[in-house]
N, C-alpha and C. Protein backbone atom coordinates (compact mmCIF):
# COMPACT_ATOMS: atom_id res chain seq x y z
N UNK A 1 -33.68 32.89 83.07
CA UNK A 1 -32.74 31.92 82.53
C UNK A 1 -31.52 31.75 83.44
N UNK A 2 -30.89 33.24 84.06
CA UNK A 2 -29.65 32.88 85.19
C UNK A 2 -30.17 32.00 85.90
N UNK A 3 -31.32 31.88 86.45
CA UNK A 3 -31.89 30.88 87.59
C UNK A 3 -31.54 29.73 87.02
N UNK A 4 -32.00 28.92 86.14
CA UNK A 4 -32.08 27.60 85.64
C UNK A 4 -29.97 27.29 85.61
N UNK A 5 -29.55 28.22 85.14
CA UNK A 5 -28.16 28.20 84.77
C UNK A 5 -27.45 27.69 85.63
N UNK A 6 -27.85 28.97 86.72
CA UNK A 6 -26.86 28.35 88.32
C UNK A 6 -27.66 27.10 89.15
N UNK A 7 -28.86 26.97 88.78
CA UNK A 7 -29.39 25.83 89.30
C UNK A 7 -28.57 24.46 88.57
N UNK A 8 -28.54 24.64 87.57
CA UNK A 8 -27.72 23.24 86.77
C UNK A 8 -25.87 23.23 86.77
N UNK A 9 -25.64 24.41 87.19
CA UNK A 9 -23.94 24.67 87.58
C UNK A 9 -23.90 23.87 89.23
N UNK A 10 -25.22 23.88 90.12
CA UNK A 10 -24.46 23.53 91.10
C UNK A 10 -25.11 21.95 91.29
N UNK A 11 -26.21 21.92 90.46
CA UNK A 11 -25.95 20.34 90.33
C UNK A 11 -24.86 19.43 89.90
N UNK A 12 -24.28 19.93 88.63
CA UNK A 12 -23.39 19.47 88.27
C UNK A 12 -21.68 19.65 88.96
N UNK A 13 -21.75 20.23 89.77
CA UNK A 13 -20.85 20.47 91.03
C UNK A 13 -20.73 19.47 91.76
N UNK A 14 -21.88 19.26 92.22
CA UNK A 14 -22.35 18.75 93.46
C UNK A 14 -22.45 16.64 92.43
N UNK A 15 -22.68 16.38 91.49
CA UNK A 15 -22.56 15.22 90.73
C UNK A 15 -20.80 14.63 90.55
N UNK A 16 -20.63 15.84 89.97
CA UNK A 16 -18.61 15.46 89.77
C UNK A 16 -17.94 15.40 91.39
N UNK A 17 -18.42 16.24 92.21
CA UNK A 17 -17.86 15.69 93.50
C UNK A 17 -18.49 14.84 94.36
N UNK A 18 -19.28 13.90 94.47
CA UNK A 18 -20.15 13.57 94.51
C UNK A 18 -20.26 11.76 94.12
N UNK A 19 -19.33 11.42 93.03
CA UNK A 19 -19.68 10.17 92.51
C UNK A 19 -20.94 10.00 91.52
N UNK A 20 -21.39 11.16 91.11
CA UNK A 20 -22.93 10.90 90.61
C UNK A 20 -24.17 11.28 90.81
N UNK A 21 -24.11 11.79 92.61
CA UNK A 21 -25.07 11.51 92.93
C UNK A 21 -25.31 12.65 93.83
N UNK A 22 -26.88 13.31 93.96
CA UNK A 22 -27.15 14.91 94.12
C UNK A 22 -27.95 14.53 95.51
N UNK A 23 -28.00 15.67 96.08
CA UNK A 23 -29.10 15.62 97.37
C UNK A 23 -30.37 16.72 96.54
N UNK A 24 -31.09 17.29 97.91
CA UNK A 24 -31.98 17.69 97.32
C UNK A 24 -33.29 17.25 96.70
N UNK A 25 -33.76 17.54 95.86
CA UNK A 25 -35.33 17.31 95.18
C UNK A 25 -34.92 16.25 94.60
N UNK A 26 -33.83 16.01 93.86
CA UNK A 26 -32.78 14.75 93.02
C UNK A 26 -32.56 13.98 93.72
N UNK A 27 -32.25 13.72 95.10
CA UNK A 27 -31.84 12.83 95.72
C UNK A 27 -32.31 11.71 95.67
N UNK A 28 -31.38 10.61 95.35
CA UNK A 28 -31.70 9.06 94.90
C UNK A 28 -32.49 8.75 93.33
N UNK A 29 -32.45 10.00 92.68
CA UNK A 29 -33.07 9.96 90.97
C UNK A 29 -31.58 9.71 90.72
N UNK A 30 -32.17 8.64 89.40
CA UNK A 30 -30.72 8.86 88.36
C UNK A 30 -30.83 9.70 87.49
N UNK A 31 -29.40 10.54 88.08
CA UNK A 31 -29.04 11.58 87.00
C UNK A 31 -27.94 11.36 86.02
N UNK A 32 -27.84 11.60 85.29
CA UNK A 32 -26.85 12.13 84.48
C UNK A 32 -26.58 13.47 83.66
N UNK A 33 -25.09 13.85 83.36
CA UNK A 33 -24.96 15.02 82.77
C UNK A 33 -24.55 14.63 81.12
N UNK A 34 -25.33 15.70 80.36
CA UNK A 34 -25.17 15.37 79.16
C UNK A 34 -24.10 16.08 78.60
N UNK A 35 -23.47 15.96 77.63
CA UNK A 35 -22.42 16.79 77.07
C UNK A 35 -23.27 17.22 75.82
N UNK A 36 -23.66 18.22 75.06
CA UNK A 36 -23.87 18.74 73.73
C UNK A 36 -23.63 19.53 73.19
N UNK A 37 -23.56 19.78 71.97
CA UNK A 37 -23.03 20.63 71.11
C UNK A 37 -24.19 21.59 70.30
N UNK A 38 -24.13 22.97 70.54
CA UNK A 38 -24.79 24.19 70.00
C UNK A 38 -25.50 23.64 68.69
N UNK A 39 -26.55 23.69 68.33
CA UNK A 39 -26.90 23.09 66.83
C UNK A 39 -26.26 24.31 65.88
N UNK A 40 -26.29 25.67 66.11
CA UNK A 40 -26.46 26.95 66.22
C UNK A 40 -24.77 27.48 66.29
N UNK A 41 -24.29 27.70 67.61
CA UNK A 41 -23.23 28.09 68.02
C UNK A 41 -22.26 27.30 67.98
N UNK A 42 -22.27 26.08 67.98
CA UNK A 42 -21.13 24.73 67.83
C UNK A 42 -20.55 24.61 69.79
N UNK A 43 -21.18 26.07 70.45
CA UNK A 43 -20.55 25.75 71.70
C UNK A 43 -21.04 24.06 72.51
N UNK A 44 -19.99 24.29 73.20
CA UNK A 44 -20.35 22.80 74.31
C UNK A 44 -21.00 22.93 75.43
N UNK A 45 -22.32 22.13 75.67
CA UNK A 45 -22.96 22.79 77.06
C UNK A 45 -23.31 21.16 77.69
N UNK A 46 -23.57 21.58 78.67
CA UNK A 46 -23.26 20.53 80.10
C UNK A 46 -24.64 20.60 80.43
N UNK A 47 -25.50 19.54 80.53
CA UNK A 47 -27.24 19.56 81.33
C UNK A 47 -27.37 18.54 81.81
N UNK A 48 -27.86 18.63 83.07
CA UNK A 48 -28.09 17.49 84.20
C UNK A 48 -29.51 16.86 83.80
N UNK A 49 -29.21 15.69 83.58
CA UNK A 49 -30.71 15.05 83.11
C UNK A 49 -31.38 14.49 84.20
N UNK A 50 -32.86 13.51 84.52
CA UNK A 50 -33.22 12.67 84.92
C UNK A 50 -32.88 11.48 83.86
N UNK A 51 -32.75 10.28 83.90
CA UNK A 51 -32.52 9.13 83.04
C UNK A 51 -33.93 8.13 83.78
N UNK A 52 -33.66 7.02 83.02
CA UNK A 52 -34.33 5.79 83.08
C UNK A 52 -33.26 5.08 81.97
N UNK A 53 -32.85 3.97 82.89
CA UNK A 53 -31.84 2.46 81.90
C UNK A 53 -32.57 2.15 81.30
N UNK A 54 -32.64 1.14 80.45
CA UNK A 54 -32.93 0.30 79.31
C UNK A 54 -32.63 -0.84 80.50
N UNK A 55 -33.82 -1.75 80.11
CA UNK A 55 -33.81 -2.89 81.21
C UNK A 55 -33.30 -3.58 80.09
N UNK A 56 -32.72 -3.76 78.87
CA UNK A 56 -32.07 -5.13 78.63
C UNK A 56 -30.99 -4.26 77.58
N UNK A 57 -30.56 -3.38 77.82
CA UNK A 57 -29.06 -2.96 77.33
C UNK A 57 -28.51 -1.73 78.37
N UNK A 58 -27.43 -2.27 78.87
CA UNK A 58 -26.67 -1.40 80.40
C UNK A 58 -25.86 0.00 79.06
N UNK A 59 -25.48 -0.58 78.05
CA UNK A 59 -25.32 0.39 77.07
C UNK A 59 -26.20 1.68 76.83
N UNK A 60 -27.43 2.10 76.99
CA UNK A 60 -28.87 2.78 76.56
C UNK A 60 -29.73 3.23 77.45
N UNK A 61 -29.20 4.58 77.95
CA UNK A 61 -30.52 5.26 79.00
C UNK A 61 -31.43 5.95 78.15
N UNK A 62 -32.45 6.65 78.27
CA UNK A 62 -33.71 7.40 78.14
C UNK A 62 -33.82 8.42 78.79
N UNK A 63 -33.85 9.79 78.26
CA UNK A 63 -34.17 10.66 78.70
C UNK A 63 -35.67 11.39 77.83
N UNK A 64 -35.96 12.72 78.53
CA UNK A 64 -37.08 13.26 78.26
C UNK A 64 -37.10 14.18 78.86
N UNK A 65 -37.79 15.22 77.35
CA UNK A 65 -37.59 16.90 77.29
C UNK A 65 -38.71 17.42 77.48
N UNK A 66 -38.78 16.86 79.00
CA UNK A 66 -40.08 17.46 79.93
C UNK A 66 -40.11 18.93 79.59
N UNK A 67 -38.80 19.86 80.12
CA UNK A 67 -38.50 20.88 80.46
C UNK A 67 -39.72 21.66 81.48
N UNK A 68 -40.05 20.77 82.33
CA UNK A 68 -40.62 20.87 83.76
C UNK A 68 -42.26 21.35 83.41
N UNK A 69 -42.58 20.55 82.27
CA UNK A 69 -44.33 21.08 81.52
C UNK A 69 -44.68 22.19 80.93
N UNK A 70 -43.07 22.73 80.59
CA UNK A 70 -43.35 23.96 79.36
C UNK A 70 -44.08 23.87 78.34
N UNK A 71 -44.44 24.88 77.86
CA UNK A 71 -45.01 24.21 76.07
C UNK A 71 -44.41 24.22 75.60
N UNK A 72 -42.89 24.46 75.29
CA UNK A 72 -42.00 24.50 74.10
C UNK A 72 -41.03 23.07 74.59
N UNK A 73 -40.55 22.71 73.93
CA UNK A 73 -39.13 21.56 74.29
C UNK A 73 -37.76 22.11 74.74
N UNK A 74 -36.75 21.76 75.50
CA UNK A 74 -36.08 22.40 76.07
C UNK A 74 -34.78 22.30 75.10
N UNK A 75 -34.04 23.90 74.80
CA UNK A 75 -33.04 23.59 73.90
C UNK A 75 -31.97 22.27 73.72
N UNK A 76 -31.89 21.88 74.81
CA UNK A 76 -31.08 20.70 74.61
C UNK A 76 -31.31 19.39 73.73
N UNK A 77 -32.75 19.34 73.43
CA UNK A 77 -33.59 18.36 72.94
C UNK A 77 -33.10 18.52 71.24
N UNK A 78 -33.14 19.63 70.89
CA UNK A 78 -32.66 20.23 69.57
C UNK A 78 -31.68 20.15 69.25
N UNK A 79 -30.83 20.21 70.30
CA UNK A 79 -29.67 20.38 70.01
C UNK A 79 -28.73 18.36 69.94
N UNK A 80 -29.33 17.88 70.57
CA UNK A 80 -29.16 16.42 70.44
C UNK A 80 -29.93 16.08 69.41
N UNK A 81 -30.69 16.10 68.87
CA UNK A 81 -31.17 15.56 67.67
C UNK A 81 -30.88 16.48 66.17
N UNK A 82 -29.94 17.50 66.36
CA UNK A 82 -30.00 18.11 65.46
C UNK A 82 -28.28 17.57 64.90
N UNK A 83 -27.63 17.35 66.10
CA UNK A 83 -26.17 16.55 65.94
C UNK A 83 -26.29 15.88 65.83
N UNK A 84 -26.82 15.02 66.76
CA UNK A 84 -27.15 13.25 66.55
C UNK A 84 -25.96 12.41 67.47
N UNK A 85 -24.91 13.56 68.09
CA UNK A 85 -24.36 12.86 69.34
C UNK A 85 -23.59 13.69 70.46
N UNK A 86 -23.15 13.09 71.25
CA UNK A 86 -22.76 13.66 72.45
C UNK A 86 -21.95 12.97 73.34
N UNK A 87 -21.83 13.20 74.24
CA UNK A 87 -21.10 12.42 75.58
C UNK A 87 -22.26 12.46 77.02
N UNK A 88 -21.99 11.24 77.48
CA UNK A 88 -22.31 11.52 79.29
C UNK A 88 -21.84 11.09 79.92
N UNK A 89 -21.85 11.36 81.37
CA UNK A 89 -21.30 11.35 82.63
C UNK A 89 -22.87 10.12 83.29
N UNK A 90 -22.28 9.08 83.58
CA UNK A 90 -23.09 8.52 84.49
C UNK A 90 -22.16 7.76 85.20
N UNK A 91 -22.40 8.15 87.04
CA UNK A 91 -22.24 7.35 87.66
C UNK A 91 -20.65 8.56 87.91
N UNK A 92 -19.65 7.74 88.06
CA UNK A 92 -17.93 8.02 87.56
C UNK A 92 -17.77 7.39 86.23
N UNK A 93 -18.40 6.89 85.57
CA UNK A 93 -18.31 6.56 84.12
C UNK A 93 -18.25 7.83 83.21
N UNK A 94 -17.96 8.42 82.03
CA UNK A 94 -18.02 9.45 81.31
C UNK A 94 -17.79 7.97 79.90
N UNK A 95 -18.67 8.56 78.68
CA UNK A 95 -18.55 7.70 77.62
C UNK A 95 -19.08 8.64 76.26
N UNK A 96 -18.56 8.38 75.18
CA UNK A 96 -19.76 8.97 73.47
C UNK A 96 -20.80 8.46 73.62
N UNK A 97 -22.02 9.07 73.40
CA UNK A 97 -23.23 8.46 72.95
C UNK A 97 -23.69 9.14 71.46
N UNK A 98 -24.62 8.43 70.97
CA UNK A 98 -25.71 8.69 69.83
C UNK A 98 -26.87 8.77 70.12
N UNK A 99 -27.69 9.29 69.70
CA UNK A 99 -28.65 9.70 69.91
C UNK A 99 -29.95 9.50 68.92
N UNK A 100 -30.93 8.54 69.25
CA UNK A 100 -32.12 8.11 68.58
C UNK A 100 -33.41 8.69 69.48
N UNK A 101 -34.46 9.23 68.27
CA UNK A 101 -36.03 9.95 68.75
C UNK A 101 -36.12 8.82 69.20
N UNK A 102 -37.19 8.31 69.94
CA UNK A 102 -38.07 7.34 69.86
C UNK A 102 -39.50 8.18 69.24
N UNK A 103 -40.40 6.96 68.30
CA UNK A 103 -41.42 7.83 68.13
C UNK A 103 -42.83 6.81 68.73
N UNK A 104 -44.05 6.72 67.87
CA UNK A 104 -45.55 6.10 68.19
C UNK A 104 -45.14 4.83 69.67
N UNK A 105 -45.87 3.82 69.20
CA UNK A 105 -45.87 3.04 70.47
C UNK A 105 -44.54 2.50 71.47
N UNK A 106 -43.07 2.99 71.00
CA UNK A 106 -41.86 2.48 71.47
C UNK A 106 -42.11 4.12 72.62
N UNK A 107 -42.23 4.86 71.67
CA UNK A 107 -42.11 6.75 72.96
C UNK A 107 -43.06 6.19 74.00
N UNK A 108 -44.00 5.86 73.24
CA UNK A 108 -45.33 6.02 74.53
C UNK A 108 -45.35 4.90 76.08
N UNK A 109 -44.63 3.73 75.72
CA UNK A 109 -44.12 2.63 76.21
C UNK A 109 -43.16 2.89 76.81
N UNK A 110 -42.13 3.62 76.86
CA UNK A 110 -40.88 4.27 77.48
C UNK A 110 -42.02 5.00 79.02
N UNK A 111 -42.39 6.47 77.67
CA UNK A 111 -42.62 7.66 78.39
C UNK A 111 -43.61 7.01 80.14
N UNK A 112 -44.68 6.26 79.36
CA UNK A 112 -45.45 5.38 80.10
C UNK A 112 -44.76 5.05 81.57
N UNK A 113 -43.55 3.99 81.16
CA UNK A 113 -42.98 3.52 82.49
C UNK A 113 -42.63 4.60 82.91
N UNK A 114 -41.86 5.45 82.74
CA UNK A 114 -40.82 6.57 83.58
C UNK A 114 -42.06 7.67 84.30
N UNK A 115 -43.54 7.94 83.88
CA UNK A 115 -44.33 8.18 84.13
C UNK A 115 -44.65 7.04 85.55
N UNK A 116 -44.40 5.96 85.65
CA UNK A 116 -44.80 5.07 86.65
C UNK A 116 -43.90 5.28 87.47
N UNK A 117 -42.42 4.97 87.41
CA UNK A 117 -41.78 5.21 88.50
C UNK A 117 -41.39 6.64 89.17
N UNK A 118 -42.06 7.35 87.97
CA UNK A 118 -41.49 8.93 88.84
C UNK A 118 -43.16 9.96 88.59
N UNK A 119 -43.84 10.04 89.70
CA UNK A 119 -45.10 10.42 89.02
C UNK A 119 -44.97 12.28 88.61
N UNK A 120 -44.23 12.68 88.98
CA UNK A 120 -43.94 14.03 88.37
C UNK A 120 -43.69 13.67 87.06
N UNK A 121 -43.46 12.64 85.93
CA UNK A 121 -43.40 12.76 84.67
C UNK A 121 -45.12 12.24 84.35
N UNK A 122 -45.82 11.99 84.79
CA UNK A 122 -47.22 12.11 84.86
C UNK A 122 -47.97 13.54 84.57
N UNK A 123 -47.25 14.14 85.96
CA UNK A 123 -48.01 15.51 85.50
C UNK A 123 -47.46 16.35 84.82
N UNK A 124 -46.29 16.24 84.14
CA UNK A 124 -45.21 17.25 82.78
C UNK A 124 -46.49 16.35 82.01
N UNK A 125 -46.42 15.18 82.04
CA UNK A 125 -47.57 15.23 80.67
C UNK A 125 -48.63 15.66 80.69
N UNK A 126 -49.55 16.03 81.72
CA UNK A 126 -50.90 16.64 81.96
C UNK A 126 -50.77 18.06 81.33
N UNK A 127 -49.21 18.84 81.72
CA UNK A 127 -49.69 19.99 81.44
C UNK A 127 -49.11 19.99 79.84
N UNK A 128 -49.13 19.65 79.63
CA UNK A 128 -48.51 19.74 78.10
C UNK A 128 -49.47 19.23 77.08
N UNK A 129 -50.34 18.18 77.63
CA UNK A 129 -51.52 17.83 76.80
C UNK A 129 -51.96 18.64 76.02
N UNK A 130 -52.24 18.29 74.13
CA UNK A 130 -52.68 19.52 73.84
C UNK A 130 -51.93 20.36 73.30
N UNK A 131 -50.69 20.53 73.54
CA UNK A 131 -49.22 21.62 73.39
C UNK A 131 -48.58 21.03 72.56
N UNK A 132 -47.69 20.08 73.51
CA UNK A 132 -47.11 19.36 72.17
C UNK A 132 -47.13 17.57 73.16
N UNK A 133 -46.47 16.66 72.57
CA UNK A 133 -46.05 15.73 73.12
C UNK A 133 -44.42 15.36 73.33
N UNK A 134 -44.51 15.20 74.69
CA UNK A 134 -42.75 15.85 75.25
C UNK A 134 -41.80 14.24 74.80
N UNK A 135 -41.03 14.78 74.09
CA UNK A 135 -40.21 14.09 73.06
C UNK A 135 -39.30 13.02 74.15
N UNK A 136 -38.71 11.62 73.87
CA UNK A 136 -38.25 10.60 74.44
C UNK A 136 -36.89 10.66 73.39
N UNK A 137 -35.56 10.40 74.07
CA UNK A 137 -34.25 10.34 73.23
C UNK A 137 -33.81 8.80 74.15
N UNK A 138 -33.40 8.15 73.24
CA UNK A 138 -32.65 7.10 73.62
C UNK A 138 -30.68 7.48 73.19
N UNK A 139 -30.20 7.20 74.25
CA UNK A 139 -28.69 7.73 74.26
C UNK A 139 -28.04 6.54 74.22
N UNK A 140 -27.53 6.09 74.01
CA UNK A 140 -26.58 4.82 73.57
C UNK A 140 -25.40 4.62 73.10
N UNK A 141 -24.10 4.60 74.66
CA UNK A 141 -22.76 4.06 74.19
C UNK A 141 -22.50 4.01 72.85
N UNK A 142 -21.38 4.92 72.37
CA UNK A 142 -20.52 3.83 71.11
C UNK A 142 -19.78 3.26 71.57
């Protein structure tokens, strides 16, 4: 778990100084950092996402709790749907968001494209087949 920790401390380093934007395996993905709240602890924790926009609201990215083809979902996923909101950092922008599942043919239609433009979300779904099906959050400005 230290691994993943300091791996996401120096992304998010490297994002706030940066304008947004990471080198590395990330380089030229849109990222963003999420702000959430402990479902559990009430603490505040900071996670560097992959996104995909909403092609017809600049308000509404998409994320997904690949958590790199685990079988379980990654705490953050829980923890945004268990509050139901948060903050992010995109770009030099920082804003509130809310937070909606997507579920049947709207998830699969999302998951689908972001599967097209990034084929590593192709194979998080291969290995997960079977396990569970890796959950889609739509985040959306108040």
């Amino acid at each position: 778990m230290a691994e993943v920790t300091d791996w996401n401390e120096k992304t998010i380093e490297e994002f706030r100084a940066n304008e947004g934007r990471v080198g590395g395996p990330l380089e030229g993905a849109p990222i963003v950092l999420v702000t959430h709240r402990g479902r559990r602890s009430g603490h505040q924790h900071v996670t560097p996402m992959m996104y995909m926009p909403d092609d017809t609201n600049d308000d509404a990215i998409y994320v997904f709790a690949t958590n790199a083809g685990a079988p379980s979902n990654p705490d953050w996923y829980y923890n945004l749907t268990t509050v139901g909101d948060g903050s992010i950092e995109r770009g030099t922008d920082s804003y509130p968001i809310i937070v909606r599942e997507l579920i049947g043919d709207e998830r699969d239609r999302i998951y689908a494209e972001q599967a097209r433009r990034n084929p590593g979300f192709a194979d998080y779904k291969k290995q997960t087949e079977g396990i569970r099906t890796i959950p889609v959050l739509e985040l959306t400005r108040t």
